[in-house]
PDB file of N, CA and C in Angstrom:
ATOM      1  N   UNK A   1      -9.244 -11.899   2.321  1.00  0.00           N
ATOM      2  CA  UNK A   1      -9.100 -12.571   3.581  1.00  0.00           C
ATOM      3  C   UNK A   1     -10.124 -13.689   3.623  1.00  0.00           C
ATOM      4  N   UNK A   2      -9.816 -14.291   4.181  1.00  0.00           N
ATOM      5  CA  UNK A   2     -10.643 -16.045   4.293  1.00  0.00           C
ATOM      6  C   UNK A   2     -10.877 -16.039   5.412  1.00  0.00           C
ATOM      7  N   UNK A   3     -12.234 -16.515   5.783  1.00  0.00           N
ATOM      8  CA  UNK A   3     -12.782 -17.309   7.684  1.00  0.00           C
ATOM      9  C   UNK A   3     -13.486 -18.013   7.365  1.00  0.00           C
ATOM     10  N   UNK A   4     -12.711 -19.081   8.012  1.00  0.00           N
ATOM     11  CA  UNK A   4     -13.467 -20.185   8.075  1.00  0.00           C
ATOM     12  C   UNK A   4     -14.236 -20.371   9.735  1.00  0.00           C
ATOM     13  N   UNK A   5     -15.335 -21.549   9.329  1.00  0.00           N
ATOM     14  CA  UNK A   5     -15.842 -22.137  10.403  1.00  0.00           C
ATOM     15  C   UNK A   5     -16.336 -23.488   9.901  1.00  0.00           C
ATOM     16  N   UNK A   6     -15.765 -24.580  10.564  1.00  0.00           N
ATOM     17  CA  UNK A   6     -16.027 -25.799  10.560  1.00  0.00           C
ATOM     18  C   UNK A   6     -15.846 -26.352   9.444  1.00  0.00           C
ATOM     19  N   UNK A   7     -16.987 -26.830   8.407  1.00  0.00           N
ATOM     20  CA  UNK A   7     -16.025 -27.217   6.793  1.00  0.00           C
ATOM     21  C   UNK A   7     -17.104 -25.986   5.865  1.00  0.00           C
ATOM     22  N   UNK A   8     -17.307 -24.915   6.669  1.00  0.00           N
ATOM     23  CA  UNK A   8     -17.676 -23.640   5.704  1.00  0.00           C
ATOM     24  C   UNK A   8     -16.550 -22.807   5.520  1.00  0.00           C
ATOM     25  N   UNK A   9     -16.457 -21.484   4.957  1.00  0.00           N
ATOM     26  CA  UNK A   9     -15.787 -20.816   4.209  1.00  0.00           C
ATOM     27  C   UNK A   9     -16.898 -19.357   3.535  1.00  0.00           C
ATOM     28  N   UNK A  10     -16.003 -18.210   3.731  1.00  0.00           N
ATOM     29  CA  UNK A  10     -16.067 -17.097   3.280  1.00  0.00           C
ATOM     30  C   UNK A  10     -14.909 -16.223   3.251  1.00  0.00           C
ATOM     31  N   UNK A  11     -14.817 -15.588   1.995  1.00  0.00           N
ATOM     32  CA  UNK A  11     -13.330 -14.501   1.428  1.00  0.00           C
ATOM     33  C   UNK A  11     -14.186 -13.209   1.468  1.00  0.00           C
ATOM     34  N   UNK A  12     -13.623 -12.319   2.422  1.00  0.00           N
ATOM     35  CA  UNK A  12     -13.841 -10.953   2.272  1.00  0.00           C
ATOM     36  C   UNK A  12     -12.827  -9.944   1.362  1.00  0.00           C
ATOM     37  N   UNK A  13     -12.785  -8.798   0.947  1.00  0.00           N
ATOM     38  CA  UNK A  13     -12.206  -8.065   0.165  1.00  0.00           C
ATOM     39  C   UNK A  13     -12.225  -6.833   1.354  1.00  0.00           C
ATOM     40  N   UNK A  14     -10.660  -6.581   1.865  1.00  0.00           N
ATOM     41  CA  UNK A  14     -10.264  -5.402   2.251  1.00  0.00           C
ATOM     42  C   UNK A  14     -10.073  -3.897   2.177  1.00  0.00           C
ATOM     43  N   UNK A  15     -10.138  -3.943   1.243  1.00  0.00           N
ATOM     44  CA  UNK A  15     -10.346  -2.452   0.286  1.00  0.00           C
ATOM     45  C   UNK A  15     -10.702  -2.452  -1.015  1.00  0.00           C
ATOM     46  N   UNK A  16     -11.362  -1.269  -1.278  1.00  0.00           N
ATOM     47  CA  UNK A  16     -11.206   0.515   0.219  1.00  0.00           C
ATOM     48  C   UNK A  16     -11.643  -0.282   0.646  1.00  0.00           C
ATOM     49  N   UNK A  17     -12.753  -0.661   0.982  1.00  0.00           N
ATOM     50  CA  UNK A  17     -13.577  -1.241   1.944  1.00  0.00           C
ATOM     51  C   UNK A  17     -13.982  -2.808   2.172  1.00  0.00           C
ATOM     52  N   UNK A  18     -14.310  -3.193   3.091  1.00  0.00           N
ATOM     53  CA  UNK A  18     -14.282  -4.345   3.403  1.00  0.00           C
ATOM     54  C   UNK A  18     -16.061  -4.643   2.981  1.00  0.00           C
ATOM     55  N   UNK A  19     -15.861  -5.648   2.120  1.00  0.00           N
ATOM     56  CA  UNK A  19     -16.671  -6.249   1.054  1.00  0.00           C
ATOM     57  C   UNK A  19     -16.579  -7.815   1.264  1.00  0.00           C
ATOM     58  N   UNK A  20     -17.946  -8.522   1.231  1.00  0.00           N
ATOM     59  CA  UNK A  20     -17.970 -10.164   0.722  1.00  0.00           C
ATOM     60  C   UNK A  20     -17.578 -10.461  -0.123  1.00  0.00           C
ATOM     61  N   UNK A  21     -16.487 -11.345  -0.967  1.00  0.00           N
ATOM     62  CA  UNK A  21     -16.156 -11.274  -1.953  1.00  0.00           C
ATOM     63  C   UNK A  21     -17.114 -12.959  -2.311  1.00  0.00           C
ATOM     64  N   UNK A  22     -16.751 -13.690  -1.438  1.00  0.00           N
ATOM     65  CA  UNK A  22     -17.640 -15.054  -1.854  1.00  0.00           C
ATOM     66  C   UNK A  22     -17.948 -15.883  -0.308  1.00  0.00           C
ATOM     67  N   UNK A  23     -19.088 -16.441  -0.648  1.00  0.00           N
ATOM     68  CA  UNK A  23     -19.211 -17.639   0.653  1.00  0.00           C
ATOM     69  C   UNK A  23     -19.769 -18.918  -0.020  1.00  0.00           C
ATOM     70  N   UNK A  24     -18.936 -19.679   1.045  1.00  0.00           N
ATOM     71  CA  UNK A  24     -19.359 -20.916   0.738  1.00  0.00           C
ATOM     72  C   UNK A  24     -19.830 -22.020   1.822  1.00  0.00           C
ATOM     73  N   UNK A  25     -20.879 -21.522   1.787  1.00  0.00           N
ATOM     74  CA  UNK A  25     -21.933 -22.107   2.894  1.00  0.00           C
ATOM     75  C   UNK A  25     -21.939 -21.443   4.490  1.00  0.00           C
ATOM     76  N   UNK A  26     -21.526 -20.286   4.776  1.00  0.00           N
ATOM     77  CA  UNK A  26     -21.276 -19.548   6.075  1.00  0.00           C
ATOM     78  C   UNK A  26     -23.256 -19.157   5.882  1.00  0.00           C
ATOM     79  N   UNK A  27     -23.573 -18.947   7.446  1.00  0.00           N
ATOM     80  CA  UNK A  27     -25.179 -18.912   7.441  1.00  0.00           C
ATOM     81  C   UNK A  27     -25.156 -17.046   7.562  1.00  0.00           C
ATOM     82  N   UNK A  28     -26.318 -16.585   7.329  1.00  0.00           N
ATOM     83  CA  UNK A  28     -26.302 -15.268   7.319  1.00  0.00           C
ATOM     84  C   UNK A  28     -25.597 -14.401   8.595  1.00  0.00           C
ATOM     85  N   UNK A  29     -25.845 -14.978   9.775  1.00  0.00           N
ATOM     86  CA  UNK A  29     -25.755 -14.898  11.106  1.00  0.00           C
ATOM     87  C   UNK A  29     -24.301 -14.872  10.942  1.00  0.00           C
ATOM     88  N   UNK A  30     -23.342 -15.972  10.286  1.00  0.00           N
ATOM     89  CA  UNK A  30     -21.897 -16.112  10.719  1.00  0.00           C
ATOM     90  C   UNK A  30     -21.394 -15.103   9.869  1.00  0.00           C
ATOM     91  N   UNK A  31     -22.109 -14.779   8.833  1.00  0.00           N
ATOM     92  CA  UNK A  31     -21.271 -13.755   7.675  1.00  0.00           C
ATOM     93  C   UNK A  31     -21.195 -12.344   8.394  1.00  0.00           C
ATOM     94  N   UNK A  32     -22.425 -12.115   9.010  1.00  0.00           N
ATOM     95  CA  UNK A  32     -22.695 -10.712   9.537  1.00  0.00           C
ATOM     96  C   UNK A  32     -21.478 -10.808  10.401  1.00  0.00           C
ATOM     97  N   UNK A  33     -21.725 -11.816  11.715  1.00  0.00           N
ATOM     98  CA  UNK A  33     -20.416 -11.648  12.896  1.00  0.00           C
ATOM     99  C   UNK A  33     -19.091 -11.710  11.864  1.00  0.00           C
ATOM    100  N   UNK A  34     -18.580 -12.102  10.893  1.00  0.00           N
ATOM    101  CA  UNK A  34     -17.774 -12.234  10.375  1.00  0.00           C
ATOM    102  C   UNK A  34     -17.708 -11.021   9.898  1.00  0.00           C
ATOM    103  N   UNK A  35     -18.322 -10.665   9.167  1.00  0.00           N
ATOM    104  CA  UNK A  35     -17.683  -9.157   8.244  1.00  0.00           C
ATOM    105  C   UNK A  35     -17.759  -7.948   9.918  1.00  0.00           C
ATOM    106  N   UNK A  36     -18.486  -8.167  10.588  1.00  0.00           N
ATOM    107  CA  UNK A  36     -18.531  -6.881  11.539  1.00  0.00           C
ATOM    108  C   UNK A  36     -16.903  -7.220  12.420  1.00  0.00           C
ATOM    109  N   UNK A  37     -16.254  -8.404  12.732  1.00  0.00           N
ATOM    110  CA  UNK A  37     -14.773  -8.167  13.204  1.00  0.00           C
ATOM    111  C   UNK A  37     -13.948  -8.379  12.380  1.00  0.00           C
ATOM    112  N   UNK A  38     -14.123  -8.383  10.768  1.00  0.00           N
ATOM    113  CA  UNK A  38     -12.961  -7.836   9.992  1.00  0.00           C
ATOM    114  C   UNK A  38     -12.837  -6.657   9.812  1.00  0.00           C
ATOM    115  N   UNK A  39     -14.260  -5.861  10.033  1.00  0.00           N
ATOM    116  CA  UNK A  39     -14.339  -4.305   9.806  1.00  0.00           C
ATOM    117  C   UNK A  39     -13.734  -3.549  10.856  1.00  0.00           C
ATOM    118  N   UNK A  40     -14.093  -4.348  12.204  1.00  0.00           N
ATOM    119  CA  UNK A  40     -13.258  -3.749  13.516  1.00  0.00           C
ATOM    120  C   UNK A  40     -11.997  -4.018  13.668  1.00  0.00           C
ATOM    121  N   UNK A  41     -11.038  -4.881  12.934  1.00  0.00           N
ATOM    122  CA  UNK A  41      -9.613  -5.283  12.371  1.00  0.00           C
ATOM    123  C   UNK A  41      -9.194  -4.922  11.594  1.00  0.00           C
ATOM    124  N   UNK A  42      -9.671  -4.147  10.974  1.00  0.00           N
ATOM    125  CA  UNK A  42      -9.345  -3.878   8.903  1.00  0.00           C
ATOM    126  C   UNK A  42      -7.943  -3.498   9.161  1.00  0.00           C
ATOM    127  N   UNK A  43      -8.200  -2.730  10.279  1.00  0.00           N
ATOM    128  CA  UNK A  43      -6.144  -1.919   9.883  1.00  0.00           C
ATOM    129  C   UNK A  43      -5.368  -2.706  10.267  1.00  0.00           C
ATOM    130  N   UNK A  44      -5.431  -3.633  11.505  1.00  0.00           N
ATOM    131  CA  UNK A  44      -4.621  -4.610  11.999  1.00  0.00           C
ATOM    132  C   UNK A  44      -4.177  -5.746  11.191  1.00  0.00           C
ATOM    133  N   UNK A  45      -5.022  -6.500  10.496  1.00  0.00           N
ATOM    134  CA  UNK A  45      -5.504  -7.153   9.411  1.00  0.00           C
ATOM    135  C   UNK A  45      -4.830  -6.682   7.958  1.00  0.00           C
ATOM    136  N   UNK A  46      -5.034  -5.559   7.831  1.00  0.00           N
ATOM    137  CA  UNK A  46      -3.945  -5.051   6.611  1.00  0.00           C
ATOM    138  C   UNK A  46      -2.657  -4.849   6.448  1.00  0.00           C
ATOM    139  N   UNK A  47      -2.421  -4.568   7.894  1.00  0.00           N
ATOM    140  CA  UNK A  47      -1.076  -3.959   8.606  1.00  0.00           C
ATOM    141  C   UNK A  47      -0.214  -5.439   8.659  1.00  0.00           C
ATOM    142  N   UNK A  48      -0.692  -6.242   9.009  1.00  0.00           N
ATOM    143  CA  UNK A  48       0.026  -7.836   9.155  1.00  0.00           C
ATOM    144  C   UNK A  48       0.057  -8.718   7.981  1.00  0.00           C
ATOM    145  N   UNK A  49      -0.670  -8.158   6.774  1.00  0.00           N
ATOM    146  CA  UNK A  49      -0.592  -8.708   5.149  1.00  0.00           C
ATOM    147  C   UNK A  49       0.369  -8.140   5.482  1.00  0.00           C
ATOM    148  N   UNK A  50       0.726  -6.735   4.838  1.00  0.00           N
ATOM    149  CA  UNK A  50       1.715  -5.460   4.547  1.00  0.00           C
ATOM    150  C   UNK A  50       3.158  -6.164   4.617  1.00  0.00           C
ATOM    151  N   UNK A  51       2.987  -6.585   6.564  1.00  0.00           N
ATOM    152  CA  UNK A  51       4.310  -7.035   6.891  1.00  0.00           C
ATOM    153  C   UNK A  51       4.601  -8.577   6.421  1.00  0.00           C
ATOM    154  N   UNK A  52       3.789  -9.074   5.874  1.00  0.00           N
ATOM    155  CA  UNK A  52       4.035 -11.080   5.715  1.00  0.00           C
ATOM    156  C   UNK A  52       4.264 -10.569   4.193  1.00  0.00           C
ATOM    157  N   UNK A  53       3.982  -9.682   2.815  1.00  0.00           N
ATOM    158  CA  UNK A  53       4.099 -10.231   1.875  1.00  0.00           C
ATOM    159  C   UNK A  53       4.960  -8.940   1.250  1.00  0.00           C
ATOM    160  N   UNK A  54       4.902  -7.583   2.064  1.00  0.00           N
ATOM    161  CA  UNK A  54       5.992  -6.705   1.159  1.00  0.00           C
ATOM    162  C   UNK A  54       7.037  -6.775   1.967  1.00  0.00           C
ATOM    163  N   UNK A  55       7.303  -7.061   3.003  1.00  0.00           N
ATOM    164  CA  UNK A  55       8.535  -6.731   3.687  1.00  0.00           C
ATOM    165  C   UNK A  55       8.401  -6.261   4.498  1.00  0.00           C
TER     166      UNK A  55
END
């Protein structure tokens, strides 16, 4: 999963667990708020891949 903010960028990894996979220039502050509401989304967030790429 990708979030952006402004012309930064960070990809998290969904499972098992939700992991930083890379950033590119997000400040410590935005990564934290960032990974703490993908972690509070993870299922919603997985559940709406699920439905956009298997069917």
């Amino acid at each position: 999963m990708h979030v952006q903010h402004a012309d930064r960028e960070a990809k998290f990894r969904l499972e098992p667990d939700v992991t930083m996979a890379d950033n590119y220039g997000l400040t410590p502050r935005q990564v934290s708020k960032a990974l703490s509401l993908v972690r509070k989304h993870q299922d919603e967030i997985c559940a709406a891949w699920k439905d956009q790429f298997q069917g």
